[in-house]
C-alpha atoms as a PDB file:
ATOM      1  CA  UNK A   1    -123.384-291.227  47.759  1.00  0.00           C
ATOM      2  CA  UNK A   2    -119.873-291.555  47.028  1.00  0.00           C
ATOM      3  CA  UNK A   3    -116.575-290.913  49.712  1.00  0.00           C
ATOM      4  CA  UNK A   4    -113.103-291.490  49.019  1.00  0.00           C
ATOM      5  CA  UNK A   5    -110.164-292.693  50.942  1.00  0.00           C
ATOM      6  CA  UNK A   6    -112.451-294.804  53.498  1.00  0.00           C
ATOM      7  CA  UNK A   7    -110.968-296.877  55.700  1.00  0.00           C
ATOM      8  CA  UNK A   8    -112.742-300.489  56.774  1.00  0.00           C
ATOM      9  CA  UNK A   9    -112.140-301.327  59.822  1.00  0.00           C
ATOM     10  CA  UNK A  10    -114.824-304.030  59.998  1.00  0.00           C
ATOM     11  CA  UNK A  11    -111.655-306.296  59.183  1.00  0.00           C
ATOM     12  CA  UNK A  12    -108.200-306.693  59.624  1.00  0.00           C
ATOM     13  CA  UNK A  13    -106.136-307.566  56.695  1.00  0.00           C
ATOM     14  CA  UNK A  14    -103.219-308.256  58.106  1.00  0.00           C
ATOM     15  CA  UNK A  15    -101.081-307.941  61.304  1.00  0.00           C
ATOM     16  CA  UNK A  16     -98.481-308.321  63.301  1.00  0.00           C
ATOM     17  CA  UNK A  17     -97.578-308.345  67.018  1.00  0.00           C
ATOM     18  CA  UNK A  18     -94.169-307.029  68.254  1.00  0.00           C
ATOM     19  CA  UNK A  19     -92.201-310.045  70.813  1.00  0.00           C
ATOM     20  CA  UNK A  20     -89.658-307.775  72.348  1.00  0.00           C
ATOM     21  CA  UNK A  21     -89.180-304.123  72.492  1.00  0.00           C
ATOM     22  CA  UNK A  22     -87.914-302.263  69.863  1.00  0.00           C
ATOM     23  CA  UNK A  23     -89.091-304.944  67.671  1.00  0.00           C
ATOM     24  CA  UNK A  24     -90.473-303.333  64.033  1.00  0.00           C
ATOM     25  CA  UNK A  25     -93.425-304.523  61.871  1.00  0.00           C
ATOM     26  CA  UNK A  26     -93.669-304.688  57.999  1.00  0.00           C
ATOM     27  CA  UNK A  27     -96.820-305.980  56.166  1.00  0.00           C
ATOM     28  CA  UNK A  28     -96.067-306.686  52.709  1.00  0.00           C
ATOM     29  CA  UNK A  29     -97.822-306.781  49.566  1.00  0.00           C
ATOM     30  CA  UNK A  30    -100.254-309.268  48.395  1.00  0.00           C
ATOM     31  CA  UNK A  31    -102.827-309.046  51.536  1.00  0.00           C
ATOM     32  CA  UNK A  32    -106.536-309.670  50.104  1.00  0.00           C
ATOM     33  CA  UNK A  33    -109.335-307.028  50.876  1.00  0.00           C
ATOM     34  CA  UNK A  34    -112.876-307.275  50.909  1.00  0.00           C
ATOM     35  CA  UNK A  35    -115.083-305.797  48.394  1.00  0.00           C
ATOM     36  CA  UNK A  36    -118.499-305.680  50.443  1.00  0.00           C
ATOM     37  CA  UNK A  37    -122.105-305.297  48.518  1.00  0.00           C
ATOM     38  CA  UNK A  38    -124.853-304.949  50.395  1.00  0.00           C
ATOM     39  CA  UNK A  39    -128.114-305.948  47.938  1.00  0.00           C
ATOM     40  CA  UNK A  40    -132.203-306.114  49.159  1.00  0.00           C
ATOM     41  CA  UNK A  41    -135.332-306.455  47.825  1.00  0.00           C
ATOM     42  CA  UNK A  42    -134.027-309.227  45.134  1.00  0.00           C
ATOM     43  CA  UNK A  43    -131.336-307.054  43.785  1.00  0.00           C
ATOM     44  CA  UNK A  44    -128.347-308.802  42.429  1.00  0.00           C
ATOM     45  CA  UNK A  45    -124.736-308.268  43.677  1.00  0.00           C
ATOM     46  CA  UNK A  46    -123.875-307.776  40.022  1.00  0.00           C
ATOM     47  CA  UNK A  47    -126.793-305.328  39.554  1.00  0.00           C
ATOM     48  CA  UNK A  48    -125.842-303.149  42.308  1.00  0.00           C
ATOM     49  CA  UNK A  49    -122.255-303.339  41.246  1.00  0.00           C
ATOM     50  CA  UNK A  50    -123.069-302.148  37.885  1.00  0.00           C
ATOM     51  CA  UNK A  51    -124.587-299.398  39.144  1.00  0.00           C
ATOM     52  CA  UNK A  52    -122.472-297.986  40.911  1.00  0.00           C
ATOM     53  CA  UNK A  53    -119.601-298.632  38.398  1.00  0.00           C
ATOM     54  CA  UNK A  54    -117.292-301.161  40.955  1.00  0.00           C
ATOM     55  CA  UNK A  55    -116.638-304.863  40.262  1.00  0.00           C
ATOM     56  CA  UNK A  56    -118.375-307.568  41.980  1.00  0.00           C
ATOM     57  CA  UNK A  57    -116.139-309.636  42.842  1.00  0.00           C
ATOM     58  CA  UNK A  58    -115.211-310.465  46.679  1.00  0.00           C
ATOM     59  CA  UNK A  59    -111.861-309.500  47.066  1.00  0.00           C
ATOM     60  CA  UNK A  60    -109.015-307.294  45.977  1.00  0.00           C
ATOM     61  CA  UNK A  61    -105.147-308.165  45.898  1.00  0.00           C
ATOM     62  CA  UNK A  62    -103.708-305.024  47.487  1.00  0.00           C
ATOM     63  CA  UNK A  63    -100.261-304.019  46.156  1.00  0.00           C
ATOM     64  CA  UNK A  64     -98.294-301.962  48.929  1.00  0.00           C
ATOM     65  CA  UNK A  65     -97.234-302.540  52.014  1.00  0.00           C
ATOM     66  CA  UNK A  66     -96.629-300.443  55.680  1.00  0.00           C
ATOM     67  CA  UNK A  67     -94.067-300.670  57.810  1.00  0.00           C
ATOM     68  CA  UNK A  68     -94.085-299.282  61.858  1.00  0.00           C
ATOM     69  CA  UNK A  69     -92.146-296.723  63.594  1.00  0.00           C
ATOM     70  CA  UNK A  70     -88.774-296.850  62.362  1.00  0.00           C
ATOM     71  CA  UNK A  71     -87.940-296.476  66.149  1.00  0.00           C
ATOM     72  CA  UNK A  72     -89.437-299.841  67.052  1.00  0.00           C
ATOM     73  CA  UNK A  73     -92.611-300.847  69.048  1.00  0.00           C
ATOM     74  CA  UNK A  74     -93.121-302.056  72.476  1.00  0.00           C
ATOM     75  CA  UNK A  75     -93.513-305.578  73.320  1.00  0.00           C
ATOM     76  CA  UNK A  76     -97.219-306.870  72.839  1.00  0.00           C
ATOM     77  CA  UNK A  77     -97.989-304.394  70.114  1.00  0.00           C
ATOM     78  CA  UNK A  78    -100.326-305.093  67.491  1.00  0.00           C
ATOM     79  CA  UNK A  79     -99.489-303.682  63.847  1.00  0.00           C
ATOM     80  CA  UNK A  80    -102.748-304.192  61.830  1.00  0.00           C
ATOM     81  CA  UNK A  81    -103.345-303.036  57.847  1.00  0.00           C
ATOM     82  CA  UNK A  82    -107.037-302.311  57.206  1.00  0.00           C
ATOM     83  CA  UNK A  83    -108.325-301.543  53.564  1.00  0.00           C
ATOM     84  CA  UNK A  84    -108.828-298.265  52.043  1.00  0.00           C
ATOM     85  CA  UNK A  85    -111.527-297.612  49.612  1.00  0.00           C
ATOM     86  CA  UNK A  86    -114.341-295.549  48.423  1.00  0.00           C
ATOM     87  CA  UNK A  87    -117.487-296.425  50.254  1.00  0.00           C
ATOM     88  CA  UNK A  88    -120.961-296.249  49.106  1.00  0.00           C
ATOM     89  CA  UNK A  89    -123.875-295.325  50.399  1.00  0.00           C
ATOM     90  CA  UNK A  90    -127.521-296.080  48.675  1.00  0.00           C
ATOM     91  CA  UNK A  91    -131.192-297.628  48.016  1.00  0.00           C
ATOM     92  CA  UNK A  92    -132.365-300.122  45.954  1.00  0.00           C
ATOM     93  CA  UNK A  93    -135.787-299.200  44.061  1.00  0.00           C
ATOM     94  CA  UNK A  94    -138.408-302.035  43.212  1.00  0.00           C
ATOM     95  CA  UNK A  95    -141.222-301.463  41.250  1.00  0.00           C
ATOM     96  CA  UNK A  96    -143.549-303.927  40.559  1.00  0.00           C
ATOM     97  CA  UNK A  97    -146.517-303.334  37.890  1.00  0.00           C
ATOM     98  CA  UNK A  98    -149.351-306.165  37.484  1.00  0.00           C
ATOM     99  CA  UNK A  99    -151.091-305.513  34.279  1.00  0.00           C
ATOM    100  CA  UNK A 100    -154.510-307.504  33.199  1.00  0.00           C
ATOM    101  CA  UNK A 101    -155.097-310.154  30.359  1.00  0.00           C
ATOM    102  CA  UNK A 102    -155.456-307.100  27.496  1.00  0.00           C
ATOM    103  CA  UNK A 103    -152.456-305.424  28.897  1.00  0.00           C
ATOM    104  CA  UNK A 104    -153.814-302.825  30.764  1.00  0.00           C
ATOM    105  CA  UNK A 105    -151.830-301.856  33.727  1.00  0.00           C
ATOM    106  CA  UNK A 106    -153.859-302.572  37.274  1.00  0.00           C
ATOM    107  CA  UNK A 107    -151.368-301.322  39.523  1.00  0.00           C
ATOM    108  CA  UNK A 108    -147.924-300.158  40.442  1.00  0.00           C
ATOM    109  CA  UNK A 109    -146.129-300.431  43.836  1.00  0.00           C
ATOM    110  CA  UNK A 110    -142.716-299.199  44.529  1.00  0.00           C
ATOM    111  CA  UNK A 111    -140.414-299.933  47.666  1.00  0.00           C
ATOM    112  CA  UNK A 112    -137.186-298.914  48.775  1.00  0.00           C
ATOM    113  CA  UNK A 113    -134.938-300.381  51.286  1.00  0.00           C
ATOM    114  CA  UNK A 114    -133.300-299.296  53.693  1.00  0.00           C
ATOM    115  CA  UNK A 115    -129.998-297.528  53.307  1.00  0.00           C
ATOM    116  CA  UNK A 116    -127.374-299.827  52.235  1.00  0.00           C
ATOM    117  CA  UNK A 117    -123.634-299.660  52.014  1.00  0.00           C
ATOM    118  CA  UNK A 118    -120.778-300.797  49.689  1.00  0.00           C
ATOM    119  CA  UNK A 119    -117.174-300.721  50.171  1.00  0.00           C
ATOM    120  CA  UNK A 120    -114.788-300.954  47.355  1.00  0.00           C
ATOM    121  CA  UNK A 121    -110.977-300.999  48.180  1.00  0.00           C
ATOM    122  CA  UNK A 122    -108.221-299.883  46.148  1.00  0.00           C
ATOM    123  CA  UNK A 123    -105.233-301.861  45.072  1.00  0.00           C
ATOM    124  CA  UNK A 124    -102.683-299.460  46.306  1.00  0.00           C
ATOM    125  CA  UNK A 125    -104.154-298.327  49.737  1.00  0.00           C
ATOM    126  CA  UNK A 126    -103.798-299.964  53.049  1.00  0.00           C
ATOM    127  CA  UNK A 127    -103.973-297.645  56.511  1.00  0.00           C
ATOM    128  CA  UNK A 128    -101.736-299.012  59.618  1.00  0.00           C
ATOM    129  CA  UNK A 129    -101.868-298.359  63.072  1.00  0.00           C
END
């Protein structure tokens, strides 16, 4: 399963913390998100990424920026940027077949793991608070 405009708040991607009050935050461009890919059962990263149509590499350069309250912030204040992304949500299937010496098939077992989870952040979202 498939949602849209997640945000991962598992980690920080950049932030800043306000000295004195009325102080104001930007986070620029060029922060690096995680792509995460969870895999079981002796499933490749690349496998799972393929099915679900992301890429499998480990990060993503994110291309905007945030900036706080125009107003300011109060001294202490943390301004963090977390990814946005689509998450995903899904099994992996093994099925394992042993067959004899003429080919015949003796048996087939199939597992499933538990649910696992993949995140996949865009290049133009962050979320600030």
């Amino acid at each position: 399963m498939k949602k849209t405009y997640q945000v991962d708040r598992s980690r920080v991607i950049g932030y800043c913390k306000i000295g004195t009050d009325g102080g104001k935050c930007t986070i620029s461009k060029g922060e690096t998100a995680t792509r995460t890919i969870n895999v079981a059962l002796g499933a490749s990263r690349g496998l799972v990424s393929g099915q679900l149509g992301i890429s499998s590499s480990h990060s993503q350069t994110v291309t905007i920026g945030c900036e706080s309250d125009p107003d300011g912030m109060k001294a202490g204040q943390v301004w963090r940027a977390y990814a946005v992304g689509d998450k995903f949500t899904y099994k992996v299937k093994k099925r394992e077949t042993r067959y004899s010496n003429d080919g015949r098939v003796l048996s087939t077992n199939t597992s499933y793991s538990g649910l696992l989870w993949a995140f996949n952040p865009y290049s133009n979202g962050l979320f600030c608070e």
